[in-house]
Protein backbone atom coordinates (compact mmCIF):
# COMPACT_ATOMS: atom_id res chain seq x y z
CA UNK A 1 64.17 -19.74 -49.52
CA UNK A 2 62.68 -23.21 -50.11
CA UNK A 3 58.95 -21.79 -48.67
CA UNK A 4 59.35 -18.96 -51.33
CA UNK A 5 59.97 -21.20 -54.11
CA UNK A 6 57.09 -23.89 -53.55
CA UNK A 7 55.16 -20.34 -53.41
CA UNK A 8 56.41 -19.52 -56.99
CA UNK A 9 55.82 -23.21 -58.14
CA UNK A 10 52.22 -23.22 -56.88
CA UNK A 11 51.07 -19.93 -58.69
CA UNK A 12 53.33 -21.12 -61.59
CA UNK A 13 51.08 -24.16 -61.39
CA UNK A 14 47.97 -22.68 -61.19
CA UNK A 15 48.10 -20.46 -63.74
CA UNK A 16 49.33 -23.12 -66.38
CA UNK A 17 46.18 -25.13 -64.99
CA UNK A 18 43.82 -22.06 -65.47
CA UNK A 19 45.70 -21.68 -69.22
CA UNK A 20 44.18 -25.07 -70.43
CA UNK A 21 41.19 -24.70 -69.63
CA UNK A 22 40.91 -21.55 -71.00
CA UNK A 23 42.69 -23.17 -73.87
CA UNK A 24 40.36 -25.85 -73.96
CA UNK A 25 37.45 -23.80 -73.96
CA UNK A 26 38.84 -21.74 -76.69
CA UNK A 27 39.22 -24.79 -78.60
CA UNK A 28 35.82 -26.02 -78.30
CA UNK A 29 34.26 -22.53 -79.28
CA UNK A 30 36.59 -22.97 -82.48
CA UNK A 31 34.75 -26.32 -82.96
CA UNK A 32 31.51 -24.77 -82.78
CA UNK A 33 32.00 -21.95 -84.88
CA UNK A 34 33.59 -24.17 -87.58
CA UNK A 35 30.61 -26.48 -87.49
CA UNK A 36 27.97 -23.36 -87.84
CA UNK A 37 29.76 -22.21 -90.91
CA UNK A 38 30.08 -25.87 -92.44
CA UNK A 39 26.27 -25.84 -91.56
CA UNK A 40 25.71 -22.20 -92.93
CA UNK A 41 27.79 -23.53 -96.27
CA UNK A 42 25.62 -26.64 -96.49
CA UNK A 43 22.41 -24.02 -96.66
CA UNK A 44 23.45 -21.49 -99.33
CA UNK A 45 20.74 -21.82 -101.64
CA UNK A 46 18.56 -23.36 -99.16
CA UNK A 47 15.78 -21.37 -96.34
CA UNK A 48 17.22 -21.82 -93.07
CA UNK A 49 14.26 -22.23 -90.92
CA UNK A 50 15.42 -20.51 -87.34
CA UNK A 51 14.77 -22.77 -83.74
CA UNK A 52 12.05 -21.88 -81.21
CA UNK A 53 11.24 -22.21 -77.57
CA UNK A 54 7.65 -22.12 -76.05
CA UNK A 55 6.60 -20.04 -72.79
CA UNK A 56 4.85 -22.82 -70.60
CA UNK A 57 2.61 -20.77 -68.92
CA UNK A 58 1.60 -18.23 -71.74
CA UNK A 59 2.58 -19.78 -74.43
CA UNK A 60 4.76 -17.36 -77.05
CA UNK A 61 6.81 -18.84 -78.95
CA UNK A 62 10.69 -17.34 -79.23
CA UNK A 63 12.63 -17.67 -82.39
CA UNK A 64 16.53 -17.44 -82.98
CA UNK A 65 18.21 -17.07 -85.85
CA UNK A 66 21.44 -18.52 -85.17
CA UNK A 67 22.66 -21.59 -82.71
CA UNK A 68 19.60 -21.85 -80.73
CA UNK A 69 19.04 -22.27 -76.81
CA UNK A 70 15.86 -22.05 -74.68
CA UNK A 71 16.17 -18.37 -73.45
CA UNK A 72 16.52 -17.44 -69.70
CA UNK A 73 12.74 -15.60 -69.97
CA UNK A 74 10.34 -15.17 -72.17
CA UNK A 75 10.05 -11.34 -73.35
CA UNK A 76 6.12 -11.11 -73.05
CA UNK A 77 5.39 -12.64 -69.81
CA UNK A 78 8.90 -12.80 -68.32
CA UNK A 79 8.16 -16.20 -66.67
CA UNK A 80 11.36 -19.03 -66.81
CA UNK A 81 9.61 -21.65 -67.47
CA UNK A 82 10.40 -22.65 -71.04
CA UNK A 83 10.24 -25.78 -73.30
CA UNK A 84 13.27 -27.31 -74.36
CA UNK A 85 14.47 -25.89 -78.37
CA UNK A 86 13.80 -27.28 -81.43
CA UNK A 87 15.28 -26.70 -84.46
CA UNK A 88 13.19 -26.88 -87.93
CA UNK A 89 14.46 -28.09 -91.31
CA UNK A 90 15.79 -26.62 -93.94
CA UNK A 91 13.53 -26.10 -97.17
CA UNK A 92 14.78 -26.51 -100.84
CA UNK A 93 13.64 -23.83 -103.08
CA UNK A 94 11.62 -24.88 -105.90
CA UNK A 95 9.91 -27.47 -103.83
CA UNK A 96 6.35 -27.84 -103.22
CA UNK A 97 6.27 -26.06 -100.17
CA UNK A 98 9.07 -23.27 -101.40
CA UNK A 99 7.31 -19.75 -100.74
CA UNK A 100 4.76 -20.85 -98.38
CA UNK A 101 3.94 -20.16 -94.84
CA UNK A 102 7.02 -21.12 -92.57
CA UNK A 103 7.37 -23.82 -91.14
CA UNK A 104 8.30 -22.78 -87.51
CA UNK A 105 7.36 -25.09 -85.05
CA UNK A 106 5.26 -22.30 -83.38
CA UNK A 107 2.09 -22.78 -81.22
CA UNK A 108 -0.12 -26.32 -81.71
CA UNK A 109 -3.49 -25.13 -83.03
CA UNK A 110 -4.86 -26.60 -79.93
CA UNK A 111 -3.06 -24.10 -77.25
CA UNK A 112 -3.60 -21.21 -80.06
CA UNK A 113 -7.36 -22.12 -79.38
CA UNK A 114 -7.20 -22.15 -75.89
CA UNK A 115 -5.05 -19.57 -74.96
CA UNK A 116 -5.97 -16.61 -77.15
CA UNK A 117 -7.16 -13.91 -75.76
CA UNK A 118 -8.56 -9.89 -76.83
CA UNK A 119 -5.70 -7.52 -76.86
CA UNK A 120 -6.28 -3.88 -76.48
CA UNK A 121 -3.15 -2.11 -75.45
CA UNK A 122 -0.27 -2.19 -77.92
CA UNK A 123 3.48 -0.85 -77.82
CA UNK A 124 4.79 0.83 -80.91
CA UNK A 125 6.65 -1.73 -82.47
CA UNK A 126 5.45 -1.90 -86.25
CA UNK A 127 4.00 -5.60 -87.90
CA UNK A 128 6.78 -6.80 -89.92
CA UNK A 129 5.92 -7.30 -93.61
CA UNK A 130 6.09 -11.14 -93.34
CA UNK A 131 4.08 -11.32 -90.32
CA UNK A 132 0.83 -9.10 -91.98
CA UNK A 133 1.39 -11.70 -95.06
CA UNK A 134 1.03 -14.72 -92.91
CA UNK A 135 -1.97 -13.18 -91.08
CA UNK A 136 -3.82 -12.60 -94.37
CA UNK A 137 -2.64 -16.10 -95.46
CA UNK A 138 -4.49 -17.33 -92.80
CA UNK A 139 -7.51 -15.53 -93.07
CA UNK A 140 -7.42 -16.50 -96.71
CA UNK A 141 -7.44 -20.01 -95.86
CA UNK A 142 -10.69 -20.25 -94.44
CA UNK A 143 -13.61 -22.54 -95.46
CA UNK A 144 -16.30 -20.52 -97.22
CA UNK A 145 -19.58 -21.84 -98.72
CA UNK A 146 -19.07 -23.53 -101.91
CA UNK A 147 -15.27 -22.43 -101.66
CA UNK A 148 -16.63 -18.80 -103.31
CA UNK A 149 -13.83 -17.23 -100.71
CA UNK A 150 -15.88 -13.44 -101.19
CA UNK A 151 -13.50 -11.49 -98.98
CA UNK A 152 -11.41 -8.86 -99.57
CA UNK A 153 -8.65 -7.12 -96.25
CA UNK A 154 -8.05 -3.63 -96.06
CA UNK A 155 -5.03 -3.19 -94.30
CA UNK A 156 -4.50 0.57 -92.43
CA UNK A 157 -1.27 1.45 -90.73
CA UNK A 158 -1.89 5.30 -91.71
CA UNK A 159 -1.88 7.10 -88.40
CA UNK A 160 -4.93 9.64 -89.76
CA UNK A 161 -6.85 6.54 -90.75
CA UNK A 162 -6.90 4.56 -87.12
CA UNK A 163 -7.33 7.39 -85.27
CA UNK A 164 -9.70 8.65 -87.23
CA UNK A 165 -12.00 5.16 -86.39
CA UNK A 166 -12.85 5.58 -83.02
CA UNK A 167 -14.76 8.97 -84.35
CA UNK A 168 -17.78 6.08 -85.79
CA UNK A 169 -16.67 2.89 -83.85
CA UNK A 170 -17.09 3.55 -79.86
CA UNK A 171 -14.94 0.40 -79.41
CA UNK A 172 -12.19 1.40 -81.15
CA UNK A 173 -10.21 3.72 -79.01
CA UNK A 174 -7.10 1.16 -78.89
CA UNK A 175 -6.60 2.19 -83.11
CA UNK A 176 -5.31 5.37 -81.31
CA UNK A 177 -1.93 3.05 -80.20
CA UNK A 178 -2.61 0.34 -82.56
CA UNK A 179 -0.01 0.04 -85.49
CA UNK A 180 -2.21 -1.77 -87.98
CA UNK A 181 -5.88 -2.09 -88.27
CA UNK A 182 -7.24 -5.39 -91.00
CA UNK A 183 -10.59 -4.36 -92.26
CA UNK A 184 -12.56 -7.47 -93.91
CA UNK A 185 -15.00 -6.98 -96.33
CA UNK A 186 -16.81 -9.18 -98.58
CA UNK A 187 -17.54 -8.64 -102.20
CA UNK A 188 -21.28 -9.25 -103.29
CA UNK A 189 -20.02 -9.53 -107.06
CA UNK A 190 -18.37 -12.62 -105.89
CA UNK A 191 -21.64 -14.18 -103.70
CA UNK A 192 -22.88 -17.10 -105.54
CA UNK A 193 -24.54 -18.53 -102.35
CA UNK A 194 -26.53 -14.79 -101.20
CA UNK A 195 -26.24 -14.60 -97.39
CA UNK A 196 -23.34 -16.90 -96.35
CA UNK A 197 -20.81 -13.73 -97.27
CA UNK A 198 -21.27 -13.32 -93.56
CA UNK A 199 -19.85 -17.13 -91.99
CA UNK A 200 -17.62 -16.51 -94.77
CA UNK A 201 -15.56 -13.27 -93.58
CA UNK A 202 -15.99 -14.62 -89.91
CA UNK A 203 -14.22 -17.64 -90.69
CA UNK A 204 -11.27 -15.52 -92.07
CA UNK A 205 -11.24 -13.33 -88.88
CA UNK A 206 -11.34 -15.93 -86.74
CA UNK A 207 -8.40 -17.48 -88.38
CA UNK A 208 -6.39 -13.95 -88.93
CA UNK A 209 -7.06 -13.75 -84.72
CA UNK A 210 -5.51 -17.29 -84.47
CA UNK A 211 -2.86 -16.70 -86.72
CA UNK A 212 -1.97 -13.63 -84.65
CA UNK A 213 -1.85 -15.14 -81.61
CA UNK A 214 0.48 -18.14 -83.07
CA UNK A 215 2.79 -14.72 -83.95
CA UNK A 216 3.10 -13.51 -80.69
CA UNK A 217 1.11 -10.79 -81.60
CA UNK A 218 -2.29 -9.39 -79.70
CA UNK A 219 -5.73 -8.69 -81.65
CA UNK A 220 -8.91 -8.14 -81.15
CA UNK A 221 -12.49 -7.96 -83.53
CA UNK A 222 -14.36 -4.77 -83.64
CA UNK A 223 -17.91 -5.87 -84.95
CA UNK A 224 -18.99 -3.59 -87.56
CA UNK A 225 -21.33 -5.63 -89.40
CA UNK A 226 -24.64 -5.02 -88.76
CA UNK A 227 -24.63 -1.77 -87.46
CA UNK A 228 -25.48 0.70 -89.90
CA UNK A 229 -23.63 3.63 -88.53
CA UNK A 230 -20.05 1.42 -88.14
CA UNK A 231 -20.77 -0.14 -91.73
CA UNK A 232 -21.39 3.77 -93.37
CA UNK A 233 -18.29 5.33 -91.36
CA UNK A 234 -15.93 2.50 -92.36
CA UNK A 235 -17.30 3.30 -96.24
CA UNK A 236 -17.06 7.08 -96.13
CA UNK A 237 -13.54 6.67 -94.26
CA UNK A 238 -12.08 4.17 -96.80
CA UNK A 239 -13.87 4.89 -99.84
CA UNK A 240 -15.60 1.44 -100.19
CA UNK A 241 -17.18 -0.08 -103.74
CA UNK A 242 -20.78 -0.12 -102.87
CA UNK A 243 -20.82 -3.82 -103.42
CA UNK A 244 -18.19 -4.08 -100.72
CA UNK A 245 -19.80 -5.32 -97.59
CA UNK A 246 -17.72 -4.29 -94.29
CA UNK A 247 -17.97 -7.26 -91.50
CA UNK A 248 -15.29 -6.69 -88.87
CA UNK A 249 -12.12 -4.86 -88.28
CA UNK A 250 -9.28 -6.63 -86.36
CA UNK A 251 -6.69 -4.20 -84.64
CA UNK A 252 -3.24 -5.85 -84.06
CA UNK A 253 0.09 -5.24 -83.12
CA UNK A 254 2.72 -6.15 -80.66
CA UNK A 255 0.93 -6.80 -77.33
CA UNK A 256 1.47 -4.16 -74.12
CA UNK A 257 -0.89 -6.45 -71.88
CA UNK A 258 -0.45 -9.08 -70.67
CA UNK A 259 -3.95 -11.84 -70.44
CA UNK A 260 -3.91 -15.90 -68.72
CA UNK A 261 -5.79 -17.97 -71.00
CA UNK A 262 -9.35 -18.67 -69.38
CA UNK A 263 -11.43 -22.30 -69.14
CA UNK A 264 -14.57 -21.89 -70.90
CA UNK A 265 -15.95 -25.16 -71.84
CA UNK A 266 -19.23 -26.04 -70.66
CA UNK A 267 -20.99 -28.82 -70.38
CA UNK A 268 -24.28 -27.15 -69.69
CA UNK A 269 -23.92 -26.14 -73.57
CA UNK A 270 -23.26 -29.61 -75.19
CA UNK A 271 -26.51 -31.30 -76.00
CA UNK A 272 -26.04 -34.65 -77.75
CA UNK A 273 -28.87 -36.35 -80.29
CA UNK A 274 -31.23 -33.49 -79.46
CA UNK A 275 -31.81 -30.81 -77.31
């Protein structure tokens, strides 16, 4: 009888024990949740700028919108090895930078350099709104000569219109999976330096690839300018101005391919004080 009882005590005693703790867990997820909605309070009126986490080895950047920790994997490359989370500020509306690009700690223009790479398989996943926007805020934001900025972006995510590209553009068979396509143009009405239109529009590709990248998205430029067939099929296709000058078409969308970053510095290239 004595045996049997200790028995009872000891499960009697072990369940309290497993009780608080699961008390004391309870309580601390109380704590937490309290202190998100006191933060959440604190923000009304305010842009709550989500956390991110960085892919060490290729280098997307993962966003949550909520209380943020490094994920397990990241969803392009599946690979563990993340950075630690960092959590952005809030910004005030009406202040300077109120309606600008976020300010997501995304990749360092440095490893967006470096680790870009030409994307030509996409899923089906659609651009998001705000994603085209900061793409073309990008492009926008590119030096041109005596800051004329002559461009002009078509943007096609009509199914007819990309697949109807590859029919004058041999390189352009991935428009056939591709959800958007950014055609940039220049605008000889707005040339006040004749001939530079063409630095000018690569400088905003260039950027719009970068800026992709930084988004987690893949791209890639499909050289239209100068060939005269590509340049005539993009102007029957999209009913171009004839003072609209196409240079380069940019398919992008959420990449299905997977590409490491690759060394190419040279020093045979770099010539200093003269050839």
């Amino acid at each position: 009888m004595g045996t049997r009882r200790q028995e009872i005590i000891a499960i009697l005693s072990a369940r309290h024990s497993t009780v608080r703790q699961l008390a004391e867990q309870l309580q601390t997820q109380i704590a937490v949740i309290v202190d998100d909605l006191a933060h959440i309070q604190r923000s009304v009126g305010k842009r709550l700028v989500v956390g991110t986490a960085r892919c060490l080895e290729c280098g997307f950047t993962m966003k949550r919108e909520r209380r943020f920790t490094a994920p397990s994997r990241c969803p392009r490359c599946r690979s563990e090895q993340t950075s630690e989370p960092e959590l952005a500020v809030l910004e005030e509306p009406g202040s300077e930078t109120a309606g600008a690009v976020a300010k997501e700690p995304l990749m360092e223009t440095m490893q967006a350099i470096l680790t870009r790479r030409s994307i030509r398989r996409f899923t089906a996943e659609p651009v998001s709104a705000a994603d085209l926007e900061t793409l073309l805020r990008a492009a926008m934001s590119a030096p041109s000569a005596n800051d004329e900025r002559p461009w002009h972006f078509v943007v096609l995510d009509d199914r007819e219109l990309l697949d109807a590209v590859p029919r004058f553009h041999p390189y352009a068979q991935m428009l056939r999976e591709a959800p958007l396509a950014i055609l940039v143009c220049a605008d000889r009405r707005l040339e006040q330096s004749p001939g530079y239109w063409v630095q000018d529009c690569s400088a905003a590709t260039q950027n719009l690839l970068l800026a992709a990248h930084a988004r987690g998205l893949g791209a890639v430029w499909l050289g239209v300018h100068p060939r005269p067939e590509r340049e005539a099929g993009a102007r029957e296709l999209l009913k171009l101005p004839e003072p609209i000058l196409p240079l380069a078409l940019v398919a992008v969308g959420h990449p299905a391919e997977r590409k490491l970053p690759e060394d190419r510095f040279s020093t045979e290239r770099v010539h200093r004080n003269g050839w």
